[in-house]
PDB file of N, CA and C in Angstrom:
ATOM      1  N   UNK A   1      40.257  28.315  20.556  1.00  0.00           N
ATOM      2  CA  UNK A   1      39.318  29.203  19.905  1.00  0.00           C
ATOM      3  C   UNK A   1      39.970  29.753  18.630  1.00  0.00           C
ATOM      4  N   UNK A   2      39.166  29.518  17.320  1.00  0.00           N
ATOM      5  CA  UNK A   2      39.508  30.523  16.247  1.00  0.00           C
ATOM      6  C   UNK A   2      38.683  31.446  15.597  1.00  0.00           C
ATOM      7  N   UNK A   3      39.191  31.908  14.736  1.00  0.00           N
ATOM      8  CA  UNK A   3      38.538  32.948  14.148  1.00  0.00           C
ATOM      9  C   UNK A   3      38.841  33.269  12.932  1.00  0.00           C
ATOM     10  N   UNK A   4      37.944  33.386  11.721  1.00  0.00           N
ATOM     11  CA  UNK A   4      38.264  34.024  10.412  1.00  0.00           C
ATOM     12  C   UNK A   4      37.286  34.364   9.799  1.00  0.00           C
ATOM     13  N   UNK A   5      37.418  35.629   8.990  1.00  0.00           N
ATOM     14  CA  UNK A   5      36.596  36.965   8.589  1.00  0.00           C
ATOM     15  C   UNK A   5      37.256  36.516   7.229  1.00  0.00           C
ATOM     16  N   UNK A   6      35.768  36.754   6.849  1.00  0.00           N
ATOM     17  CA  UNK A   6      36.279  36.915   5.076  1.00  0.00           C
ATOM     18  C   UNK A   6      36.816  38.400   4.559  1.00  0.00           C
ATOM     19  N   UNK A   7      36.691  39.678   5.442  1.00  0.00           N
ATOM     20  CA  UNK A   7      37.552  40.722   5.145  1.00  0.00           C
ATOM     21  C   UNK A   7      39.142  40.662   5.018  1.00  0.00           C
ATOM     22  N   UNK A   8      39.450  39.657   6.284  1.00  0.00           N
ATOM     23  CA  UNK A   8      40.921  39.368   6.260  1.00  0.00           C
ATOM     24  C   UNK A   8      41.322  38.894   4.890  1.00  0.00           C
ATOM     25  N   UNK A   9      40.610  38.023   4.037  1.00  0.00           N
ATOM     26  CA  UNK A   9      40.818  37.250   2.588  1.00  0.00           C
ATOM     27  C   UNK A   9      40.546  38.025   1.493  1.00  0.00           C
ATOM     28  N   UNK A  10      40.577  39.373   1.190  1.00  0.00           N
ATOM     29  CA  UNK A  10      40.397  39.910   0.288  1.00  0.00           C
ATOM     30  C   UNK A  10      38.682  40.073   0.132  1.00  0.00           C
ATOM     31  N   UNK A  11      38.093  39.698   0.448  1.00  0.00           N
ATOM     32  CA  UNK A  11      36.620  39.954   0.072  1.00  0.00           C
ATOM     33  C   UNK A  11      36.244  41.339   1.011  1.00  0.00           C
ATOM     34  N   UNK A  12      34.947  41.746   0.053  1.00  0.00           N
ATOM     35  CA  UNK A  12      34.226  42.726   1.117  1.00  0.00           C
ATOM     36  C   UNK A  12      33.019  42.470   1.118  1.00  0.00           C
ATOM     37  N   UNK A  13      33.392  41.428   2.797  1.00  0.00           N
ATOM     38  CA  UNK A  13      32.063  40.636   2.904  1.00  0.00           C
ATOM     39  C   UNK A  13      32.432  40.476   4.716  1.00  0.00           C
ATOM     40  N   UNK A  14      31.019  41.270   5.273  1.00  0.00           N
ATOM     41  CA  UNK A  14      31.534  41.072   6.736  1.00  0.00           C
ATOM     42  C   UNK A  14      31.170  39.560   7.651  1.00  0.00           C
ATOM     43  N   UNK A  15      31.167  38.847   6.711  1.00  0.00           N
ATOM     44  CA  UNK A  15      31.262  36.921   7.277  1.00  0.00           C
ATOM     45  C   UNK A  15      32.074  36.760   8.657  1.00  0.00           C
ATOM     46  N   UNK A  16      31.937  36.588   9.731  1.00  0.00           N
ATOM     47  CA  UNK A  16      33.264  35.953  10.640  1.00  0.00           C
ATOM     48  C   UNK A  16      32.534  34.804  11.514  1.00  0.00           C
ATOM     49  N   UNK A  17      33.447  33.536  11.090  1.00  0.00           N
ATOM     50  CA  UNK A  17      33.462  32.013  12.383  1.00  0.00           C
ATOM     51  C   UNK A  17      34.172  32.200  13.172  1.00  0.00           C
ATOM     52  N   UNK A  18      33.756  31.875  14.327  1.00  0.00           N
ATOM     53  CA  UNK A  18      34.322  31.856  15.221  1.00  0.00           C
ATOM     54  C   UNK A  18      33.848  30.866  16.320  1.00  0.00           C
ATOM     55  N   UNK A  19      34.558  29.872  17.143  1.00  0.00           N
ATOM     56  CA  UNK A  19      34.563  28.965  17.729  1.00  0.00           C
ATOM     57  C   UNK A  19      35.929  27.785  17.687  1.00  0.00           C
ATOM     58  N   UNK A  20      35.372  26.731  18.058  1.00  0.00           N
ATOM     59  CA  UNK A  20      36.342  25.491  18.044  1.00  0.00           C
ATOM     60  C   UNK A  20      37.041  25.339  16.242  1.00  0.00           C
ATOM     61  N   UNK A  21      38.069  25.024  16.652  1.00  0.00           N
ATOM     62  CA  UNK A  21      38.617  24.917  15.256  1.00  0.00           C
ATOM     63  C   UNK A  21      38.115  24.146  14.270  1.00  0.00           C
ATOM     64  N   UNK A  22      37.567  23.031  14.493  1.00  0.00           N
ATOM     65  CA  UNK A  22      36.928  22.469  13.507  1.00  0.00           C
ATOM     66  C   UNK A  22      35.868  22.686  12.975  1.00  0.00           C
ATOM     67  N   UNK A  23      35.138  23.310  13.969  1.00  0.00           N
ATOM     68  CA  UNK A  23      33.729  24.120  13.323  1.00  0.00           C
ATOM     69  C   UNK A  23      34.117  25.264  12.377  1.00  0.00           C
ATOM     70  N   UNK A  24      35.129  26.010  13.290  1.00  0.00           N
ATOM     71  CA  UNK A  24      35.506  27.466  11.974  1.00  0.00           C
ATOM     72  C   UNK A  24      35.829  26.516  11.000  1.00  0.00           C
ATOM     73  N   UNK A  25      36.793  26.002  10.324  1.00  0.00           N
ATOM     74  CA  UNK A  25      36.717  25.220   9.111  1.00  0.00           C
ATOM     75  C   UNK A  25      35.724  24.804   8.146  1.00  0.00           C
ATOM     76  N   UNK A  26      34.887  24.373   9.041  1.00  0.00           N
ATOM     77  CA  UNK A  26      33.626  23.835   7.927  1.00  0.00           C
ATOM     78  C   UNK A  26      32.693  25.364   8.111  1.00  0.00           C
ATOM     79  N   UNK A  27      32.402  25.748   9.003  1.00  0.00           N
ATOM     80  CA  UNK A  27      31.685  26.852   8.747  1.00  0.00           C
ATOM     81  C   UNK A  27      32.123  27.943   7.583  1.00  0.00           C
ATOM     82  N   UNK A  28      33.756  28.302   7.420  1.00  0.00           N
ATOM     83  CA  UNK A  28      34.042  29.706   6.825  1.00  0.00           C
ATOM     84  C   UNK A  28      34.248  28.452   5.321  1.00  0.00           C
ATOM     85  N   UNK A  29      34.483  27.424   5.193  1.00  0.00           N
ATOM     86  CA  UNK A  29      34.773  26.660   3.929  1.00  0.00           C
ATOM     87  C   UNK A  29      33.619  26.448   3.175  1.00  0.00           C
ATOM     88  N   UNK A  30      32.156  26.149   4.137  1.00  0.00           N
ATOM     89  CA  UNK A  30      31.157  26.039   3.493  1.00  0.00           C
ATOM     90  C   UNK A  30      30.649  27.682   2.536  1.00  0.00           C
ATOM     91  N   UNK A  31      30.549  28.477   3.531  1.00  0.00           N
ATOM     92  CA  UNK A  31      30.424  30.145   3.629  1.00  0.00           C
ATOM     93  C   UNK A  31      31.374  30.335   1.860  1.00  0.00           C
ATOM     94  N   UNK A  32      32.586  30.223   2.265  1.00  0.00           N
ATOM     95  CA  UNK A  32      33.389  30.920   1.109  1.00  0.00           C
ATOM     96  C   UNK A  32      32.949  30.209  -0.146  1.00  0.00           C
ATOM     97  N   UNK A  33      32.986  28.943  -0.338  1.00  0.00           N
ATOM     98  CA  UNK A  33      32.523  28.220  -1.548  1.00  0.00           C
ATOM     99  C   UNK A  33      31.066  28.430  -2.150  1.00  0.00           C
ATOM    100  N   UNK A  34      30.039  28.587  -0.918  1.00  0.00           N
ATOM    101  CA  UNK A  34      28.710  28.648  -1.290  1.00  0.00           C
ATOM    102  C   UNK A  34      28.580  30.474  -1.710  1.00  0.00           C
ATOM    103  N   UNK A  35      29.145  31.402  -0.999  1.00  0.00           N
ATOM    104  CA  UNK A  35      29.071  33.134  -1.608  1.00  0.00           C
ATOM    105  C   UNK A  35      29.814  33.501  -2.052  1.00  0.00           C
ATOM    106  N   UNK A  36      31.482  32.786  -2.544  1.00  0.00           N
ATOM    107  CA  UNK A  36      32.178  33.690  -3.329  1.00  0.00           C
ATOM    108  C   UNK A  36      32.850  32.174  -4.259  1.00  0.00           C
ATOM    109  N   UNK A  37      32.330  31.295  -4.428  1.00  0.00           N
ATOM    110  CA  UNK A  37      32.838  30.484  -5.111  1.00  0.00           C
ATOM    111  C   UNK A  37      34.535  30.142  -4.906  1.00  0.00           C
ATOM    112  N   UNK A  38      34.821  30.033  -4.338  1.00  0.00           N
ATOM    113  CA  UNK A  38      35.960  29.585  -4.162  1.00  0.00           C
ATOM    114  C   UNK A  38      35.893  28.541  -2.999  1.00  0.00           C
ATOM    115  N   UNK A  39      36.795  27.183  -3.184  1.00  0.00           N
ATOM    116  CA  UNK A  39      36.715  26.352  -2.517  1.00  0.00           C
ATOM    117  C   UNK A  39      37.833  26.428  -1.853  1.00  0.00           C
ATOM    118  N   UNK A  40      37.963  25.825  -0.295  1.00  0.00           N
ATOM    119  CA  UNK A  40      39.602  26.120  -0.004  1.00  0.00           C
ATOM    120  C   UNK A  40      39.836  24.888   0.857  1.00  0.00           C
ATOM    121  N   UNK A  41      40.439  23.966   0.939  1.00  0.00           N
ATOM    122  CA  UNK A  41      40.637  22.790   1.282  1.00  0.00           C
ATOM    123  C   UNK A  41      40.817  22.761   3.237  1.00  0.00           C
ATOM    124  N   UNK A  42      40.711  21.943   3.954  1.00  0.00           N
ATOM    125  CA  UNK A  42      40.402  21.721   5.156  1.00  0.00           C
ATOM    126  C   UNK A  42      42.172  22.500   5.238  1.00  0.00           C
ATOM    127  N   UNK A  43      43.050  21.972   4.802  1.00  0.00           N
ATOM    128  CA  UNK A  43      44.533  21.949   5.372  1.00  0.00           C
ATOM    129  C   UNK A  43      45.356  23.474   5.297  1.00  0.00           C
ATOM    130  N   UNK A  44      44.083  23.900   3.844  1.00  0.00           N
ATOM    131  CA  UNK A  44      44.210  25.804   4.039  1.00  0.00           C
ATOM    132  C   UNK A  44      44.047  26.330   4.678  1.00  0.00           C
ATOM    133  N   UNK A  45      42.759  25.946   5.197  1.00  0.00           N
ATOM    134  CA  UNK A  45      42.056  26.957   6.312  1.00  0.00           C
ATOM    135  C   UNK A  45      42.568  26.774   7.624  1.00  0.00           C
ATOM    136  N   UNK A  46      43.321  25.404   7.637  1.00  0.00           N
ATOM    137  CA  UNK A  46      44.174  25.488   9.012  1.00  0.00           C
ATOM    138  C   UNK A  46      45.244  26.366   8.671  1.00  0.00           C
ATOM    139  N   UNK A  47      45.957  26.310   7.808  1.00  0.00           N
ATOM    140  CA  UNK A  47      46.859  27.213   7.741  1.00  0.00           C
ATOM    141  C   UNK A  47      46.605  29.132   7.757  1.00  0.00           C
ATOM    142  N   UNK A  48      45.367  28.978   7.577  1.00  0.00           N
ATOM    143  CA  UNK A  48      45.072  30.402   7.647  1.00  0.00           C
ATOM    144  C   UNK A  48      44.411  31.055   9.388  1.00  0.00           C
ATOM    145  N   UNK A  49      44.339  29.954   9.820  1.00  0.00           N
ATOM    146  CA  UNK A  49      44.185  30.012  11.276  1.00  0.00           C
ATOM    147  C   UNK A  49      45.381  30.323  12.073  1.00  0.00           C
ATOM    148  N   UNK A  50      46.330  29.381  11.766  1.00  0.00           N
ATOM    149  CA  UNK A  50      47.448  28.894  12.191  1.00  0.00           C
ATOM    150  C   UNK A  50      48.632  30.269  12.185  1.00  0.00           C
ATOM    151  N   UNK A  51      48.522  30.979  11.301  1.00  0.00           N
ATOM    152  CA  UNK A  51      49.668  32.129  10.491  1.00  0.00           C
ATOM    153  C   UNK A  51      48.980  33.566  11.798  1.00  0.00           C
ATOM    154  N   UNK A  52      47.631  33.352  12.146  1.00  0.00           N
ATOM    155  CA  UNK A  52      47.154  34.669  12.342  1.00  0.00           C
ATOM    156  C   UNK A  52      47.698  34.976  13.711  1.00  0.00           C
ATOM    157  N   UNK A  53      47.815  36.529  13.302  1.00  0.00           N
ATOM    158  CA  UNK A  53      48.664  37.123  14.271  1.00  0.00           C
ATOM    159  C   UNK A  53      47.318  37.984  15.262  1.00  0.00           C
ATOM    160  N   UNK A  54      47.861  37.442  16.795  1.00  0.00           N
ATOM    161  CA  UNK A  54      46.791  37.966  17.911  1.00  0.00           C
ATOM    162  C   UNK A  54      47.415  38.643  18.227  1.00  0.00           C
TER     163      UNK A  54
END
């Protein structure tokens, strides 16, 4: 299971995926590129999964 909030990324935007890892990926990648213009590559967003502290 993951999870990522676009609050955690500097935005103030209450967005959060959450599910199987590959879905959070395309879900918060589609999300961030399509409302704040920024694109962030599949291997980021694992890494931004990956770093978070539970």
């Amino acid at each position: 299971m993951a999870r990522l909030r676009c609050s955690d990324y500097g935005f103030e935007c209450d967005f959060v995926s959450e599910g199987e890892v590959e879905a959070v990926i395309k879900e918060f990648g589609k999300h961030t590129d399509e409302e704040h213009g920024i694109e962030y590559s599949e291997e980021a967003l694992m890494q931004f999964i990956l770093r978070q502290k539970y």
